[in-house]
PDB file of N, CA and C in Angstrom:
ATOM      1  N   UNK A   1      18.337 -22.149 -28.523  1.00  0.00           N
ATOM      2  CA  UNK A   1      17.700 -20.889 -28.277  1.00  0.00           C
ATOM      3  C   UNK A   1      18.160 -20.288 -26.947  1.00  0.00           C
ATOM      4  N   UNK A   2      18.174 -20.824 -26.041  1.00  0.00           N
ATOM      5  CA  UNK A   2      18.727 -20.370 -24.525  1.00  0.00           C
ATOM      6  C   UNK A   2      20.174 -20.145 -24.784  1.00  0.00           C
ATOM      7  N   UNK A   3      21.131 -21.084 -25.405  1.00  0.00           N
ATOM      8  CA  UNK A   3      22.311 -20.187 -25.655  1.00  0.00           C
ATOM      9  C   UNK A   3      22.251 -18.987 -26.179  1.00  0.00           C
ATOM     10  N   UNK A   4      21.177 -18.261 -26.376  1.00  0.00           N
ATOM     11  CA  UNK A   4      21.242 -16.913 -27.274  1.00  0.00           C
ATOM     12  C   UNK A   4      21.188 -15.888 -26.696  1.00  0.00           C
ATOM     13  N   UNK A   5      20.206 -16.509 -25.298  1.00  0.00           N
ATOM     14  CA  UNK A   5      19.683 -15.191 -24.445  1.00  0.00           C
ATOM     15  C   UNK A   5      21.140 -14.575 -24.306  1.00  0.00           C
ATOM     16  N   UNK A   6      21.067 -13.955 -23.233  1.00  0.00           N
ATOM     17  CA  UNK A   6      21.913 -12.392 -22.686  1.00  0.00           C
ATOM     18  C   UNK A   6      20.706 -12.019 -21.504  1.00  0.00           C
ATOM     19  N   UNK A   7      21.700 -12.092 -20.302  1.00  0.00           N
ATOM     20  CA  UNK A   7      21.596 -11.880 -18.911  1.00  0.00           C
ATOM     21  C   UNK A   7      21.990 -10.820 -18.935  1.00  0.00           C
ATOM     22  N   UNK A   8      21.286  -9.901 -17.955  1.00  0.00           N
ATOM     23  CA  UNK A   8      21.690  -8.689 -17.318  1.00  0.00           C
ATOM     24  C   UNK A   8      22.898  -8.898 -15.958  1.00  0.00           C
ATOM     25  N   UNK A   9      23.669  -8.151 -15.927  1.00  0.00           N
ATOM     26  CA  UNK A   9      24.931  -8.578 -15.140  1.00  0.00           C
ATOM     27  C   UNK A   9      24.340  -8.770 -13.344  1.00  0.00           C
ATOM     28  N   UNK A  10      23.493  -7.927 -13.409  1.00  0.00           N
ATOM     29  CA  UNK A  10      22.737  -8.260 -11.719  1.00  0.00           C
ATOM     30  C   UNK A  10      20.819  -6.888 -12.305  1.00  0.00           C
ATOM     31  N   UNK A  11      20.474  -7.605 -11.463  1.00  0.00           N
ATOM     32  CA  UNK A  11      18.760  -7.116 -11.122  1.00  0.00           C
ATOM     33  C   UNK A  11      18.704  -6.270  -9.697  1.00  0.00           C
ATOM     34  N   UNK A  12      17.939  -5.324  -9.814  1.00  0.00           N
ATOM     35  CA  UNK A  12      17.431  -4.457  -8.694  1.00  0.00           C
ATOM     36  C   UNK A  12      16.652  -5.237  -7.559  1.00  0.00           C
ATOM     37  N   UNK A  13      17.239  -5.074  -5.788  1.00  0.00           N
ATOM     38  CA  UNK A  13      16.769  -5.792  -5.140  1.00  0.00           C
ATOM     39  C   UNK A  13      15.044  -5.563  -4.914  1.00  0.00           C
ATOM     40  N   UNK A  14      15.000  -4.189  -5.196  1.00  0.00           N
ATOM     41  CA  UNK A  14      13.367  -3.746  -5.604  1.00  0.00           C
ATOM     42  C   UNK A  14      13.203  -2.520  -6.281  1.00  0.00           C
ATOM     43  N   UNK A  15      11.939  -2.494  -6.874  1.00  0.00           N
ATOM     44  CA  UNK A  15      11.445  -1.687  -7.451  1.00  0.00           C
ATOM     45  C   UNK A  15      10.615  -0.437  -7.240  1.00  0.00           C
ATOM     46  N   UNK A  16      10.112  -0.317  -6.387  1.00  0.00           N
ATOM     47  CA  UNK A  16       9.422   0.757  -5.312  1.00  0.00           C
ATOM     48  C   UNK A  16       9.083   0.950  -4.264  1.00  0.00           C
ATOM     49  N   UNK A  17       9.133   2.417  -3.349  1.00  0.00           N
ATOM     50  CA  UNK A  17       9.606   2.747  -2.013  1.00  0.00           C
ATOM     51  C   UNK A  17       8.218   3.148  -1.773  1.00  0.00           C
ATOM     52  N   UNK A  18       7.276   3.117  -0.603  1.00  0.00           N
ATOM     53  CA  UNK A  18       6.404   4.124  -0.121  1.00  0.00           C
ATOM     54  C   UNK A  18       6.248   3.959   0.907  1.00  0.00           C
ATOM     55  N   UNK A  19       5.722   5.375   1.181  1.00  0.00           N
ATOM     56  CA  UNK A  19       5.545   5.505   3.179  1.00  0.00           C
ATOM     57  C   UNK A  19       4.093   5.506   2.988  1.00  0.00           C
ATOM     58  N   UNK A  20       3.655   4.672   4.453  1.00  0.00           N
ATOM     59  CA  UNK A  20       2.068   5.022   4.576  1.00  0.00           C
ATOM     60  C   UNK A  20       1.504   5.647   5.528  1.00  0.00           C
ATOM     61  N   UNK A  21       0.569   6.200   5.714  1.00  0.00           N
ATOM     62  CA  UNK A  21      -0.212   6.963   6.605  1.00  0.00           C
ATOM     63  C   UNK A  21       0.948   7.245   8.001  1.00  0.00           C
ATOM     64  N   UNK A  22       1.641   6.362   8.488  1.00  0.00           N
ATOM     65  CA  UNK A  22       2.085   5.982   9.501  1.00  0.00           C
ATOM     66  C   UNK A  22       3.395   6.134   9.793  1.00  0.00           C
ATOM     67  N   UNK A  23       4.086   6.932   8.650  1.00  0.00           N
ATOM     68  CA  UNK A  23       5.637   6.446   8.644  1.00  0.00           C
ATOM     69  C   UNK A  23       5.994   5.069   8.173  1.00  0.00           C
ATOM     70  N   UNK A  24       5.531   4.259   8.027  1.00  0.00           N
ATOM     71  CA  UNK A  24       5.972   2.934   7.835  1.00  0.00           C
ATOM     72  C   UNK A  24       6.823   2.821   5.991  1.00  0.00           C
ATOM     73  N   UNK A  25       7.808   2.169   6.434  1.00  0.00           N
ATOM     74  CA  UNK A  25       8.243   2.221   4.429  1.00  0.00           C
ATOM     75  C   UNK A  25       7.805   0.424   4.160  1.00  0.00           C
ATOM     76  N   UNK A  26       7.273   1.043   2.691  1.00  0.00           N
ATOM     77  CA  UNK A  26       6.701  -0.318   2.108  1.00  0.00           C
ATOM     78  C   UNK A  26       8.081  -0.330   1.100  1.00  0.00           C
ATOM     79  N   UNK A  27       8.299  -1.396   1.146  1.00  0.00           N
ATOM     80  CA  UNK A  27       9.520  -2.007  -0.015  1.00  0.00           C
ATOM     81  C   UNK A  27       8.642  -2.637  -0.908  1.00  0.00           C
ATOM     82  N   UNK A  28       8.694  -2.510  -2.568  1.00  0.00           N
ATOM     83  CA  UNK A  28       8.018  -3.532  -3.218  1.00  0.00           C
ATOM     84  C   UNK A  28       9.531  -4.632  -4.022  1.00  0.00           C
ATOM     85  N   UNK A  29       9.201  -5.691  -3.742  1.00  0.00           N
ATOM     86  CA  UNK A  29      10.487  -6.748  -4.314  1.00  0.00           C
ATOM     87  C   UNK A  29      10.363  -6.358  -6.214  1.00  0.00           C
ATOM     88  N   UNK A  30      11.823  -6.848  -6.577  1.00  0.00           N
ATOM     89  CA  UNK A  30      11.905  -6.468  -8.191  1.00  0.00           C
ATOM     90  C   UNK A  30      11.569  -8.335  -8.553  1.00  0.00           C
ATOM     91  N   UNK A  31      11.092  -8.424  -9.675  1.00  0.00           N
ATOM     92  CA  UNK A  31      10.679  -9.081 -10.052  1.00  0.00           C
ATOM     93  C   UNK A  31      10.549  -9.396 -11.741  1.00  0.00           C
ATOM     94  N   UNK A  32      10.911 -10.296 -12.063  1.00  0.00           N
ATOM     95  CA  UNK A  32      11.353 -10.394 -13.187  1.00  0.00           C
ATOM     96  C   UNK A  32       9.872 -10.760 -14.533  1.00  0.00           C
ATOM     97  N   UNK A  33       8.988 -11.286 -13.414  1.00  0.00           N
ATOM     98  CA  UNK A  33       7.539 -11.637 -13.670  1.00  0.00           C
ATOM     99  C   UNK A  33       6.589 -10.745 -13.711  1.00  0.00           C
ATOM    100  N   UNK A  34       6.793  -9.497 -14.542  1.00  0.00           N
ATOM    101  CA  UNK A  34       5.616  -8.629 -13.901  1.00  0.00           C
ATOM    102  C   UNK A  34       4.011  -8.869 -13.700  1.00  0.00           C
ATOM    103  N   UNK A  35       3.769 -10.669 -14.036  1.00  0.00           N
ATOM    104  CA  UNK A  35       2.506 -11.045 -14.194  1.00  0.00           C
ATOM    105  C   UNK A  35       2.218 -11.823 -12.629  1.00  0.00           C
ATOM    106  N   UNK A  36       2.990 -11.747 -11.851  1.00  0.00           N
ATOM    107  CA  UNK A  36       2.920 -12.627 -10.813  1.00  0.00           C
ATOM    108  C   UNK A  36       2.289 -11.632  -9.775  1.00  0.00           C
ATOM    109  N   UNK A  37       1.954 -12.265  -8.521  1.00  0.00           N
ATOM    110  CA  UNK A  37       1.761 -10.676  -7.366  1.00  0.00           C
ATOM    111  C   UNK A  37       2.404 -10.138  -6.603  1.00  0.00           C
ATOM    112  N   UNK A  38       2.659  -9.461  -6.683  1.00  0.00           N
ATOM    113  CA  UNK A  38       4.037  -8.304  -5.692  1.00  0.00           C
ATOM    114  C   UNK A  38       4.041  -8.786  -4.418  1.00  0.00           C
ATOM    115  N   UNK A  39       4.847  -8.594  -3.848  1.00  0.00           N
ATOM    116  CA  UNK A  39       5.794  -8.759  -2.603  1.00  0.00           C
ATOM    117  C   UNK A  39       5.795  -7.415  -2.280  1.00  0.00           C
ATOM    118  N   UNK A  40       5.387  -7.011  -1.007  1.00  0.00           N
ATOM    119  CA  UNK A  40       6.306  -5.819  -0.185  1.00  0.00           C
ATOM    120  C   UNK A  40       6.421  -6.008   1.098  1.00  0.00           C
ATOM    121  N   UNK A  41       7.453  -5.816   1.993  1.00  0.00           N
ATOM    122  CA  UNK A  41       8.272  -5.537   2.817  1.00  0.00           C
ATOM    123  C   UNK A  41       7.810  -4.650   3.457  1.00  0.00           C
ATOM    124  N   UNK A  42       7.140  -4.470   4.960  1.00  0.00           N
ATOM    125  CA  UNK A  42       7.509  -2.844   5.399  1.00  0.00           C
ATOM    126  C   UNK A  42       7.844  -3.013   6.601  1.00  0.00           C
ATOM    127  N   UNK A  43       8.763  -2.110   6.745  1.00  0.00           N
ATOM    128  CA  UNK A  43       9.355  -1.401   7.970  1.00  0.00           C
ATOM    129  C   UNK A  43       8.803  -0.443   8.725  1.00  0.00           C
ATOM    130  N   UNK A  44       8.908  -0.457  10.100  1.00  0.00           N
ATOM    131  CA  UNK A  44       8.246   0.676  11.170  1.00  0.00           C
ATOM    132  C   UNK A  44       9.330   2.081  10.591  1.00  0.00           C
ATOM    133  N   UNK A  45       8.606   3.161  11.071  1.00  0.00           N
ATOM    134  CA  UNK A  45      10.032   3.936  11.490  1.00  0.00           C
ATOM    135  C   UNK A  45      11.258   3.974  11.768  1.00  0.00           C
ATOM    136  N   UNK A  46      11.273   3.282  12.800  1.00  0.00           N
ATOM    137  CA  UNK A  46      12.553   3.096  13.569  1.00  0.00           C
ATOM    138  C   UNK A  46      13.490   2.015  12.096  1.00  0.00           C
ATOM    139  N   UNK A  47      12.968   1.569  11.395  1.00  0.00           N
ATOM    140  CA  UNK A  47      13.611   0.413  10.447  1.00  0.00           C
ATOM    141  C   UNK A  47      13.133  -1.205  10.610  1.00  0.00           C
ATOM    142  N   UNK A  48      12.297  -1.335  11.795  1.00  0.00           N
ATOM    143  CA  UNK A  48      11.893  -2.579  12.168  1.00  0.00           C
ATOM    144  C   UNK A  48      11.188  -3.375  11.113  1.00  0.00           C
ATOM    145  N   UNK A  49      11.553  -4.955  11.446  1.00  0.00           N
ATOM    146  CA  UNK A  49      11.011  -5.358   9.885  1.00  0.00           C
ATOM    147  C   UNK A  49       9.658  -5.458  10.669  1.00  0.00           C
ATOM    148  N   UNK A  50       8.139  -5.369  10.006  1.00  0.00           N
ATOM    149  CA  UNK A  50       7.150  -5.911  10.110  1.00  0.00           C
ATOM    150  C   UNK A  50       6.317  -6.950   9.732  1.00  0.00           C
ATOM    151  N   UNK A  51       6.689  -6.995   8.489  1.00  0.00           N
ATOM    152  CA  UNK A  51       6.205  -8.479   8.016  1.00  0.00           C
ATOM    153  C   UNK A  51       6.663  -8.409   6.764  1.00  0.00           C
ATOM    154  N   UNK A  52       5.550  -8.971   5.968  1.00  0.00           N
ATOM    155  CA  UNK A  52       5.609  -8.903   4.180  1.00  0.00           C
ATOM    156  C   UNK A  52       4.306  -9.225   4.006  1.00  0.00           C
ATOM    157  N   UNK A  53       3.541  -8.604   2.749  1.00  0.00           N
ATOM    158  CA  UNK A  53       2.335  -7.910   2.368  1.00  0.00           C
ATOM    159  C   UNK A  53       2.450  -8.665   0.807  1.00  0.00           C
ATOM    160  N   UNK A  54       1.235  -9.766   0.239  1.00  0.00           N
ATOM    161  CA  UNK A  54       1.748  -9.754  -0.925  1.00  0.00           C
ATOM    162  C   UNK A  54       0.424  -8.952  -1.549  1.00  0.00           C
ATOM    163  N   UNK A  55       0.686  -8.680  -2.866  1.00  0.00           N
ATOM    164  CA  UNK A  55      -0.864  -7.760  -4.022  1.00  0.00           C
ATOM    165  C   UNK A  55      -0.642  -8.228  -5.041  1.00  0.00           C
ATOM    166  N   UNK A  56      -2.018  -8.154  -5.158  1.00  0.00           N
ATOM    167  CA  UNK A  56      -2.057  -8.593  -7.233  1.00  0.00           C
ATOM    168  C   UNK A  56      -1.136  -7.936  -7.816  1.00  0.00           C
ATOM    169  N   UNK A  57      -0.792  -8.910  -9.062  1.00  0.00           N
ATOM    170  CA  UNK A  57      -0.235  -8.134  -9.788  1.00  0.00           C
ATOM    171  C   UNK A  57      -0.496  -7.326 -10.647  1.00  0.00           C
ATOM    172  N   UNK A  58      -2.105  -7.020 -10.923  1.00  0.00           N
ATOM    173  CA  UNK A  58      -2.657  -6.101 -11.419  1.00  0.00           C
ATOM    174  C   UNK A  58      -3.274  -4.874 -11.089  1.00  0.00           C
ATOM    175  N   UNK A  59      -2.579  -4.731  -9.503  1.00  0.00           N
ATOM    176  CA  UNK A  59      -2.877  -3.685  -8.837  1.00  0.00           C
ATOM    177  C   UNK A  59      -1.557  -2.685  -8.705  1.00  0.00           C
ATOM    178  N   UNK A  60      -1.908  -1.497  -9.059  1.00  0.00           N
ATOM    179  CA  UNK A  60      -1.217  -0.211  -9.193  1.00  0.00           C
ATOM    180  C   UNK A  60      -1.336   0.295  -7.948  1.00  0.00           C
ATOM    181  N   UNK A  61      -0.375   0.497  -6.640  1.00  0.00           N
ATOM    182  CA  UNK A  61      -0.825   0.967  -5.270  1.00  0.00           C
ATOM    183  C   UNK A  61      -0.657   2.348  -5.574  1.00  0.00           C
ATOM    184  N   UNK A  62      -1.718   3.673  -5.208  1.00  0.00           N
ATOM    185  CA  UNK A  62      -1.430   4.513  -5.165  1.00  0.00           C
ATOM    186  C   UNK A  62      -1.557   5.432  -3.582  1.00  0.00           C
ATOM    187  N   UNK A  63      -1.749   4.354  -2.671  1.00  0.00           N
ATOM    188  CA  UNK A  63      -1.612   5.065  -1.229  1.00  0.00           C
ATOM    189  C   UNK A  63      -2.057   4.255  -0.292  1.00  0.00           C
ATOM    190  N   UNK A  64      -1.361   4.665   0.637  1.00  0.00           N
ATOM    191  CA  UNK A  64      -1.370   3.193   1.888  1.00  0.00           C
ATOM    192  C   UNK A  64      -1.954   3.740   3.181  1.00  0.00           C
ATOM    193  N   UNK A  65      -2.847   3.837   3.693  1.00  0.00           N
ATOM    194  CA  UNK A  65      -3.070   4.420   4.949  1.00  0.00           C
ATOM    195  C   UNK A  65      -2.881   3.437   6.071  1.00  0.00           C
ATOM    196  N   UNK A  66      -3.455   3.747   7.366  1.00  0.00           N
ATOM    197  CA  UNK A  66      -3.286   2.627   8.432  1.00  0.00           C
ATOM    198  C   UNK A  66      -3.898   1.777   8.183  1.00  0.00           C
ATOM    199  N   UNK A  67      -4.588   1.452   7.601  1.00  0.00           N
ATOM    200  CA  UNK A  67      -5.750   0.531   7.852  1.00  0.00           C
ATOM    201  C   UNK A  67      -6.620  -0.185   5.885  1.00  0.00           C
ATOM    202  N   UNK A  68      -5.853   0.636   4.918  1.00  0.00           N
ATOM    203  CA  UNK A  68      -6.384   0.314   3.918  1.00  0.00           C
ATOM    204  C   UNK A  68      -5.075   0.116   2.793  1.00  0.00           C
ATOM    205  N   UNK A  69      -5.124   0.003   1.947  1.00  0.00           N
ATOM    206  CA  UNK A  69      -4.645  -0.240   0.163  1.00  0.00           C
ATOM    207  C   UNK A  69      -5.139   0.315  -0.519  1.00  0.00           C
ATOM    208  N   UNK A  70      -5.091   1.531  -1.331  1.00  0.00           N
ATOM    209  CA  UNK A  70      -5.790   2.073  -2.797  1.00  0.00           C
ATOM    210  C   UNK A  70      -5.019   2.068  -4.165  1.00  0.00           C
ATOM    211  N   UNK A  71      -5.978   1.608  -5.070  1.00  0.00           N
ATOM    212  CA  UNK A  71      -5.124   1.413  -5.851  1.00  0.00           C
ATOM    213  C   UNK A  71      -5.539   1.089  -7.276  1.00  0.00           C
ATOM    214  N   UNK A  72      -5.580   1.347  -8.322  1.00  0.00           N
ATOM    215  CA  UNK A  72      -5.860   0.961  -9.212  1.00  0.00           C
ATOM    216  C   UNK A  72      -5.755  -0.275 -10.229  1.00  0.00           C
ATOM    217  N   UNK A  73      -6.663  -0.968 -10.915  1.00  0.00           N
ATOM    218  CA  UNK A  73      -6.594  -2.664 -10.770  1.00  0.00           C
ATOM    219  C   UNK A  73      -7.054  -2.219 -12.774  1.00  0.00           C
ATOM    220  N   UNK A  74      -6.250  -2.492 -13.620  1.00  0.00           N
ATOM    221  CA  UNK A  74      -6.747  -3.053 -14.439  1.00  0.00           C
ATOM    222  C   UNK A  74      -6.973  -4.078 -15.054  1.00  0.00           C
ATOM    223  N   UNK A  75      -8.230  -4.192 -15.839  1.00  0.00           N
ATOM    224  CA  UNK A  75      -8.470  -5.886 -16.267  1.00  0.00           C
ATOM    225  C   UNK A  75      -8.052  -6.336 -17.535  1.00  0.00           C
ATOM    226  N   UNK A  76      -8.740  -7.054 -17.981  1.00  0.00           N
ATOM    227  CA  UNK A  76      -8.011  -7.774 -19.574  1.00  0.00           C
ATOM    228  C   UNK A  76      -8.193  -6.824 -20.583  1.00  0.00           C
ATOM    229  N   UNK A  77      -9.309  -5.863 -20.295  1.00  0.00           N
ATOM    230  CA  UNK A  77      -9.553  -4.911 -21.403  1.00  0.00           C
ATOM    231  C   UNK A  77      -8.982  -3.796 -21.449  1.00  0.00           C
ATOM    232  N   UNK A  78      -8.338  -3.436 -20.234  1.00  0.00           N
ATOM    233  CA  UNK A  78      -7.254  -2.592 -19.861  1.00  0.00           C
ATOM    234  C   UNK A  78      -7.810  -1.288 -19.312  1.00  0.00           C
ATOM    235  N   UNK A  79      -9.396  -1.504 -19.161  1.00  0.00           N
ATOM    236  CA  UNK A  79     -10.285  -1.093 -17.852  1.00  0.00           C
ATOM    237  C   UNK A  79      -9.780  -0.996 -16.773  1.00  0.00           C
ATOM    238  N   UNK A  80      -9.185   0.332 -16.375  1.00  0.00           N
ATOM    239  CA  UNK A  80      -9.179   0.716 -14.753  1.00  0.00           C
ATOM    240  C   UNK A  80     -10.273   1.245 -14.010  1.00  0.00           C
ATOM    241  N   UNK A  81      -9.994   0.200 -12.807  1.00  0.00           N
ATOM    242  CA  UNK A  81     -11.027   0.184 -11.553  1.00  0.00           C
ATOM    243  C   UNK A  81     -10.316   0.656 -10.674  1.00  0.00           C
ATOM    244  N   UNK A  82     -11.406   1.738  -9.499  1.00  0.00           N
ATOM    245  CA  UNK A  82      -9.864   2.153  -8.306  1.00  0.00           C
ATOM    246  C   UNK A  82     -10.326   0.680  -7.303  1.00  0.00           C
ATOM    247  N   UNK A  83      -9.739   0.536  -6.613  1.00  0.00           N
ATOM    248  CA  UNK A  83      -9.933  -0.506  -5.457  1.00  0.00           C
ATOM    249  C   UNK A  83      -9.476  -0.119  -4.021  1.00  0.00           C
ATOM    250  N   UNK A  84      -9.863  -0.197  -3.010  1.00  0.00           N
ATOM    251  CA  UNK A  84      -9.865  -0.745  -1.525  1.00  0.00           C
ATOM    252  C   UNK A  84      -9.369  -1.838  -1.157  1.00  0.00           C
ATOM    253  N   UNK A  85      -8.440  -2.192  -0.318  1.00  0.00           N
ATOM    254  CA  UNK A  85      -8.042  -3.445  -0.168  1.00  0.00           C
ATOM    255  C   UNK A  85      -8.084  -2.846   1.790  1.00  0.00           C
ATOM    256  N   UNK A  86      -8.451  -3.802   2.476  1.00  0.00           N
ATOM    257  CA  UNK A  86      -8.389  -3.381   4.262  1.00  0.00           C
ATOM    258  C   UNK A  86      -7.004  -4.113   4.614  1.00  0.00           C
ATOM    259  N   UNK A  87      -6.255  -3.397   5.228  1.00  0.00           N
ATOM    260  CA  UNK A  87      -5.224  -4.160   5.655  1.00  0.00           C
ATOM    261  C   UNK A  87      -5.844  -4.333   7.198  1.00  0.00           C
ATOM    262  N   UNK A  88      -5.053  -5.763   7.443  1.00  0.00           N
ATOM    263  CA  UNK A  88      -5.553  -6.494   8.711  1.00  0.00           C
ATOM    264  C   UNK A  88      -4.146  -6.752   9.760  1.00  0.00           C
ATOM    265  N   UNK A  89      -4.014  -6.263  10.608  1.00  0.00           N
ATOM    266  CA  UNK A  89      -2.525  -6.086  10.921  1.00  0.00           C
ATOM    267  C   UNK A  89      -2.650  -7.248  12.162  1.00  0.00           C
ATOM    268  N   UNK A  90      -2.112  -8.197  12.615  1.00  0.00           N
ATOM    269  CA  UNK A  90      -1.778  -9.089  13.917  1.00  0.00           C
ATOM    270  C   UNK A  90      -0.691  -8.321  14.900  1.00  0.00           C
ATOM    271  N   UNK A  91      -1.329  -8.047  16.044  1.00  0.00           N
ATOM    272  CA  UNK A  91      -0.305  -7.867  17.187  1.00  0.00           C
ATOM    273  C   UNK A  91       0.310  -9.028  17.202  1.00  0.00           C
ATOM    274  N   UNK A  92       1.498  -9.443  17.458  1.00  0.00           N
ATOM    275  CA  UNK A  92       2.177 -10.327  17.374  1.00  0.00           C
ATOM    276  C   UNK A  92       3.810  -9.873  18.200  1.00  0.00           C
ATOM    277  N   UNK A  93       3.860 -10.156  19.491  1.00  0.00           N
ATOM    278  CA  UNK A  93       4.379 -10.280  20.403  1.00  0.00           C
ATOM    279  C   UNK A  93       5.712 -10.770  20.434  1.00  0.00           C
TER     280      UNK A  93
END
């Protein structure tokens, strides 16, 4: 059976771009699992890396401010909830 598959010749290093409240760009990683929880990446302005941010994978981000996550979360019934998530940022020197 695995001899049968068919590989794609290469995968996207990610899948979606957003700026938040702040200028900051969120990278979300591509992922072959869409059941797993996202990865994103963000950068200051200037391009600086800042960390990495992971989210459910049943969360739909639809806006990032300084200080929060919004976003829509559906469940097994395919019930969307909006959600709040607080982002908690570390000065880190």
């Amino acid at each position: 059976m695995f001899s049968e598959w068919t590989y794609p010749a290469f995968q996207p290093s990610y899948d979606r771009l957003l700026l938040d409240r702040g200028g900051n760009l969120w990278v979300r990683h591509y992922s072959l699992a869409p059941q797993e929880d996202a990865e994103w990446t963000v950068f200051d302005p200037d391009g600086r890396w800042l960390g990495v941010v992971g989210m459910p994978a049943e969360l739909t981000v639809k806006e990032i401010g300084l200080d929060y996550v919004l976003g829509v979360w559906t469940d097994e019934l395919g019930v969307e909830c909006v959600q709040l998530h607080v982002l908690t940022k570390l000065d880190v020197q």
